[in-house]
Protein backbone atom coordinates (compact mmCIF):
# COMPACT_ATOMS: atom_id res chain seq x y z
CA UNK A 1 18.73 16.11 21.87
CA UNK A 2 18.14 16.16 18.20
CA UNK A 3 15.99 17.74 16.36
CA UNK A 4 14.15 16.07 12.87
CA UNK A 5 11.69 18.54 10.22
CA UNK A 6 9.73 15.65 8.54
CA UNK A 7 7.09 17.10 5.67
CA UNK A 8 3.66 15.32 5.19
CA UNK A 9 4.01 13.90 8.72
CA UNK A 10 0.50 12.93 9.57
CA UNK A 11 -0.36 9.57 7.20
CA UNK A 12 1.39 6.69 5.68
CA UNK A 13 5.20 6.90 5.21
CA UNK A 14 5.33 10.11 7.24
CA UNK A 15 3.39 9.50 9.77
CA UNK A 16 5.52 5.99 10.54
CA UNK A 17 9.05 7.55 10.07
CA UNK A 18 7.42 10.72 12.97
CA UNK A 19 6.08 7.42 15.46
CA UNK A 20 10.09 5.94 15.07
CA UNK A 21 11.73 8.87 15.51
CA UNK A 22 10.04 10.10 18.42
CA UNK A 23 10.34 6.55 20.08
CA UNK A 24 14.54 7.49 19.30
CA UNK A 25 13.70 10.38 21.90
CA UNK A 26 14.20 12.86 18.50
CA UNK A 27 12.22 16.48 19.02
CA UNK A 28 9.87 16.58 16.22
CA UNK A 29 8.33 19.61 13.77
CA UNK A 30 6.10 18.12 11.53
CA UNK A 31 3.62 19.26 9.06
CA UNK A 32 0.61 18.65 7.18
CA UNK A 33 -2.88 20.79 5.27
CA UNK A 34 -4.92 19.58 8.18
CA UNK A 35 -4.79 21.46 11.38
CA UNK A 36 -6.89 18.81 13.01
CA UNK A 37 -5.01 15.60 12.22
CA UNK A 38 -1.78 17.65 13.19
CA UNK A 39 -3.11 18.76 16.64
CA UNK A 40 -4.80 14.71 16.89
CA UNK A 41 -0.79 13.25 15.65
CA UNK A 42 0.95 15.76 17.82
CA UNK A 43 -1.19 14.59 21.39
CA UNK A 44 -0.51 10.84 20.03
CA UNK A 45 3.17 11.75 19.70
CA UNK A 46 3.52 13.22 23.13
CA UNK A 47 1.97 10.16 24.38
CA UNK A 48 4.43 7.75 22.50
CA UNK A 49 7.64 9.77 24.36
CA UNK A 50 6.12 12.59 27.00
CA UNK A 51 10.36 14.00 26.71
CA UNK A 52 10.58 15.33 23.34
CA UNK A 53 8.84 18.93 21.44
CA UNK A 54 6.47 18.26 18.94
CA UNK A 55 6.06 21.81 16.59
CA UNK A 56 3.02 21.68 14.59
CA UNK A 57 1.93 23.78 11.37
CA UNK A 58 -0.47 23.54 8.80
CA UNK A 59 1.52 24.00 5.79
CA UNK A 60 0.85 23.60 1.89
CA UNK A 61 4.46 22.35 0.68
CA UNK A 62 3.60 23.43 -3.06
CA UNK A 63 4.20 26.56 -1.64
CA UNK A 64 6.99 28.03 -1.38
CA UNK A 65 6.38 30.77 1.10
CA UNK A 66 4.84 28.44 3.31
CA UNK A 67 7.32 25.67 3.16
CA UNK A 68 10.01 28.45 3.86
CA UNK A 69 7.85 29.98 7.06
CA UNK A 70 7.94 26.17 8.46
CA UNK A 71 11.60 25.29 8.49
CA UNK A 72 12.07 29.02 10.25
CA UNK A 73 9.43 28.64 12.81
CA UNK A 74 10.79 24.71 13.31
CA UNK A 75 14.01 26.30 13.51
CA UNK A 76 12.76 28.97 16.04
CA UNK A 77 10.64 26.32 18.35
CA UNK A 78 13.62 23.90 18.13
CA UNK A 79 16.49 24.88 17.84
CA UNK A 80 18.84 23.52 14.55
CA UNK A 81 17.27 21.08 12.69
CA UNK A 82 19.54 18.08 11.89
CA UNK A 83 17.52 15.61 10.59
CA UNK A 84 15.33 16.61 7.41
CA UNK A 85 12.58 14.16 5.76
CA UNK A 86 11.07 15.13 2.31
CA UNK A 87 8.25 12.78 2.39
CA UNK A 88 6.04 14.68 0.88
CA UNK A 89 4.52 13.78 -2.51
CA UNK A 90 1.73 13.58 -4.91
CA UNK A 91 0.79 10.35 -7.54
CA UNK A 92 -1.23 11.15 -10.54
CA UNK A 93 -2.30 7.79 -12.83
CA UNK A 94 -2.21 9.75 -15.81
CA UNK A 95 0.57 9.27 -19.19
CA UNK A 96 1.90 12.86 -20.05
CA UNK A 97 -0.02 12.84 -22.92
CA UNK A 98 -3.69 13.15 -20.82
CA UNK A 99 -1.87 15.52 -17.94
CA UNK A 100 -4.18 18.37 -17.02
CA UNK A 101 -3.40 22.07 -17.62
CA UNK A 102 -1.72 22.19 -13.63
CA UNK A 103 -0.36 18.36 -13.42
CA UNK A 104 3.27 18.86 -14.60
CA UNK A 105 3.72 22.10 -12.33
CA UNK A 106 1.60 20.84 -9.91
CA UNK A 107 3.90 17.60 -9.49
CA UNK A 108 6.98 20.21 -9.49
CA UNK A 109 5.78 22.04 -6.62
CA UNK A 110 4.85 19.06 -4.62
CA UNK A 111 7.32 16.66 -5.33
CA UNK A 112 10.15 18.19 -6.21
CA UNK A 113 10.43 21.94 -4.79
CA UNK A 114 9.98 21.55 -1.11
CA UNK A 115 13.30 19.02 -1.05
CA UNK A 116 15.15 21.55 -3.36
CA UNK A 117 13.69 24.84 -1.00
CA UNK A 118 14.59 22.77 2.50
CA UNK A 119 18.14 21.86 0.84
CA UNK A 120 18.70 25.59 0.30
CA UNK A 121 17.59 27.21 3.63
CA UNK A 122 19.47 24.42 5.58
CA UNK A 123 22.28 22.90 3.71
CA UNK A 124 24.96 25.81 4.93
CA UNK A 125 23.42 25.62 8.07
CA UNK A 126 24.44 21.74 8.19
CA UNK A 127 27.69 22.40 6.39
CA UNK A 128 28.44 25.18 9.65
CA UNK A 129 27.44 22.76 11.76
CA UNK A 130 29.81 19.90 10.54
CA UNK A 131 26.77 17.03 10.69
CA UNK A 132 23.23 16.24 9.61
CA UNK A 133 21.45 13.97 7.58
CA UNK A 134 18.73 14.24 4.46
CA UNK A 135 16.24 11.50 3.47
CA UNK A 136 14.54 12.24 0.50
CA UNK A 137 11.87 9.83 -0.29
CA UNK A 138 11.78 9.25 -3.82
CA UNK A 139 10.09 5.98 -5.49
CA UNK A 140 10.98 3.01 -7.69
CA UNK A 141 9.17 5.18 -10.70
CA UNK A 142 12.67 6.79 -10.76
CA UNK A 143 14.58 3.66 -11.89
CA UNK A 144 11.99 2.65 -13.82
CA UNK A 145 8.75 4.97 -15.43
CA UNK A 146 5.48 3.90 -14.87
CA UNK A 147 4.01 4.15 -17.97
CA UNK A 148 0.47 5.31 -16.52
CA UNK A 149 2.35 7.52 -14.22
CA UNK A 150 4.48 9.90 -16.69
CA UNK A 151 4.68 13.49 -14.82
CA UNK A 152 5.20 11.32 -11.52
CA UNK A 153 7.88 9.37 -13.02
CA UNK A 154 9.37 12.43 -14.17
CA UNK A 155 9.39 14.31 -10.99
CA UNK A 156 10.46 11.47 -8.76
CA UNK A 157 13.85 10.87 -11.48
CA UNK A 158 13.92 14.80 -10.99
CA UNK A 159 14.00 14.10 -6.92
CA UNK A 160 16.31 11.34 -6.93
CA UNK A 161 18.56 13.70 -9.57
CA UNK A 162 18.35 15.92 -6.61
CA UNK A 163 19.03 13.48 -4.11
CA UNK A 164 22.56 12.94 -5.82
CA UNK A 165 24.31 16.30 -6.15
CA UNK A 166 23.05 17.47 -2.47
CA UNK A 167 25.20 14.20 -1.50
CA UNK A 168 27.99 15.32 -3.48
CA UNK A 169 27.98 19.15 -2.34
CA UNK A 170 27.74 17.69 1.15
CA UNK A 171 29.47 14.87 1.56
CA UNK A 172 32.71 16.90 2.57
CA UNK A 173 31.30 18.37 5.24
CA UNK A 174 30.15 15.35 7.26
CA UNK A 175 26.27 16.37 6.00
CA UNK A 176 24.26 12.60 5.22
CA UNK A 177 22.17 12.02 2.00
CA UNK A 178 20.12 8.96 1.35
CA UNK A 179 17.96 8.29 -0.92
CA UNK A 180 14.37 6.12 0.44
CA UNK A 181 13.78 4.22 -2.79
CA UNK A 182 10.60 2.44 -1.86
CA UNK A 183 8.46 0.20 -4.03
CA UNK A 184 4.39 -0.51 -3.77
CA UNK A 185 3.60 0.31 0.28
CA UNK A 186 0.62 0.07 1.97
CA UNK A 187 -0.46 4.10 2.21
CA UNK A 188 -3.99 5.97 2.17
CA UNK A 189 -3.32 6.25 -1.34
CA UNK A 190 -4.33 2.79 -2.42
CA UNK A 191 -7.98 3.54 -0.28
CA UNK A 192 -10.53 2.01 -2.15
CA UNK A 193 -8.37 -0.94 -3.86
CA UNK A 194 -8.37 -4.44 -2.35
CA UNK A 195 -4.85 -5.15 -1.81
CA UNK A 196 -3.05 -8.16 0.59
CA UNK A 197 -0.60 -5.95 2.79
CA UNK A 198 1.13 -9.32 2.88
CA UNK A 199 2.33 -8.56 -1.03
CA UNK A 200 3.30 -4.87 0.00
CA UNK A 201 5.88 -3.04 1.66
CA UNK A 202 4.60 -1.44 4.70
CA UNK A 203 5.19 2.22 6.21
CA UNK A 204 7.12 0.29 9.09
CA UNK A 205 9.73 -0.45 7.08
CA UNK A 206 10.42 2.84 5.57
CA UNK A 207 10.60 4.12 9.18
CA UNK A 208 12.79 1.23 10.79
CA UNK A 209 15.39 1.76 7.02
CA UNK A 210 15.49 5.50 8.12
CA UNK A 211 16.38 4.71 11.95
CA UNK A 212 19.01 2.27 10.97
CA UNK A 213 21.01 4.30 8.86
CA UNK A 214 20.97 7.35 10.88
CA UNK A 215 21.95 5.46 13.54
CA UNK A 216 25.26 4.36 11.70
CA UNK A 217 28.42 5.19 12.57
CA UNK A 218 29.88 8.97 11.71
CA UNK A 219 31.93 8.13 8.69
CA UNK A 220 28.90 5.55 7.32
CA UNK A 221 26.57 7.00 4.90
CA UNK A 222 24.04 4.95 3.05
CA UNK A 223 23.13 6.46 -0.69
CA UNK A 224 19.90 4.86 -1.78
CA UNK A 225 17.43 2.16 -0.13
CA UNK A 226 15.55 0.35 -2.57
CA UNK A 227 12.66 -1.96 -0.87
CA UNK A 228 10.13 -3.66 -2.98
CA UNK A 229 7.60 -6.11 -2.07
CA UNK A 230 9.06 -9.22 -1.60
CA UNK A 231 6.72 -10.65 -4.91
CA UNK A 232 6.94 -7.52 -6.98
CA UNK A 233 5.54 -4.58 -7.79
CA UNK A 234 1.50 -4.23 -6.95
């Protein structure tokens, strides 16, 4: 049975790609800030497939410490981790130019550093091991800046940046990269705006993109995903 580490696990995108994987009979260590959504996802999890480990922990991915003490305590619940999600992110609608003190490091630490810290505690594990495969879940705002979005923008470019050389230090060793390029989807973060879900893409199709290309053939890797809403951007 395999084993997937999927950060920010408990809403939106990472809560649909957990609910897929799980129904793919895949052991699950997820995490999340809230103890009590985690605990609430994990029982709704078990009840989805009662055969596979959930591993819970509260963790703040901006930090590394505690980004680092997940992946080992996954790794000790599970067993080797083979599938790795870096879902989680933060949005800020601000240009550079009106960033708060924190909002470029802040972005750093939460969009960018827990793919790079994951990639660097596992990636010789996965190159040992001969197979694996990373999903990094970057954003259309790194083909194209937002303009009201600058820091994000830059981050996400950063991610997908990322995305690119752990393909190419991997690819010889059988390890997957792909890169989850998705447009305007229906998440908590557009709470409070009145949107048609019909003009967006939805969490569900994040999730069934990531299922379908790990469930290629060995020698198939997909790079990048992009998936818009089928009338543009929101």
């Amino acid at each position: 049975m395999k084993n997937a580490l999927i950060t920010a696990a408990t809403k939106g995108i990472g809560r649909a790609i957990s609910i897929a994987l799980a129904k793919e009979g895949i052991n699950l260590a997820i995490c999340a800030r809230n103890e009590n959504d985690l605990i609430a996802f994990k029982a709704e999890l078990n009840a989805i497939n009662p055969g596979i480990k959930v591993f819970t922990a509260a963790t703040d991915v901006s930090v590394k410490a505690q980004i680092i003490g997940f992946a080992a305590a996954a790794e000790k619940e599970l067993g080797a981790i083979n599938i790795i999600v870096n879902n989680a992110g933060i949005y800020e609608p601000y240009s550079i130019l009106d960033d708060g003190e924190d909002t470029f490091q802040k972005g750093i630490n939460t969009n960018l550093a827990p793919a790079y810290e994951l990639y660097r505690y596992f990636g010789k594990k996965l190159i040992t091991a001969g197979e694996g495969h990373i999903f990094n879940i970057c954003s259309v705002a790194a083909l194209n800046p937002v303009v009201g979005a600058g820091t994000y923008s830059v981050t996400k470019f950063a991610l997908l940046g990322l995305t690119k050389v752990m393909r190419l230090e991997l690819q010889a060793h059988n390890v997957k990269v792909t890169a989850i390029i998705p447009g305007s989807t229906l998440t908590s973060s557009w709470d409070g705006v009145e949107v048609d879900k019909n003009t967006m893409v939805m969490p569900e199709d994040i999730a069934s993109a990531i299922v379908n290309s790990y469930k290629m053939s060995p020698g198939a890797n997909v790079d990048e995903i992009i998936i818009k809403p089928v009338t543009g951007q929101v």
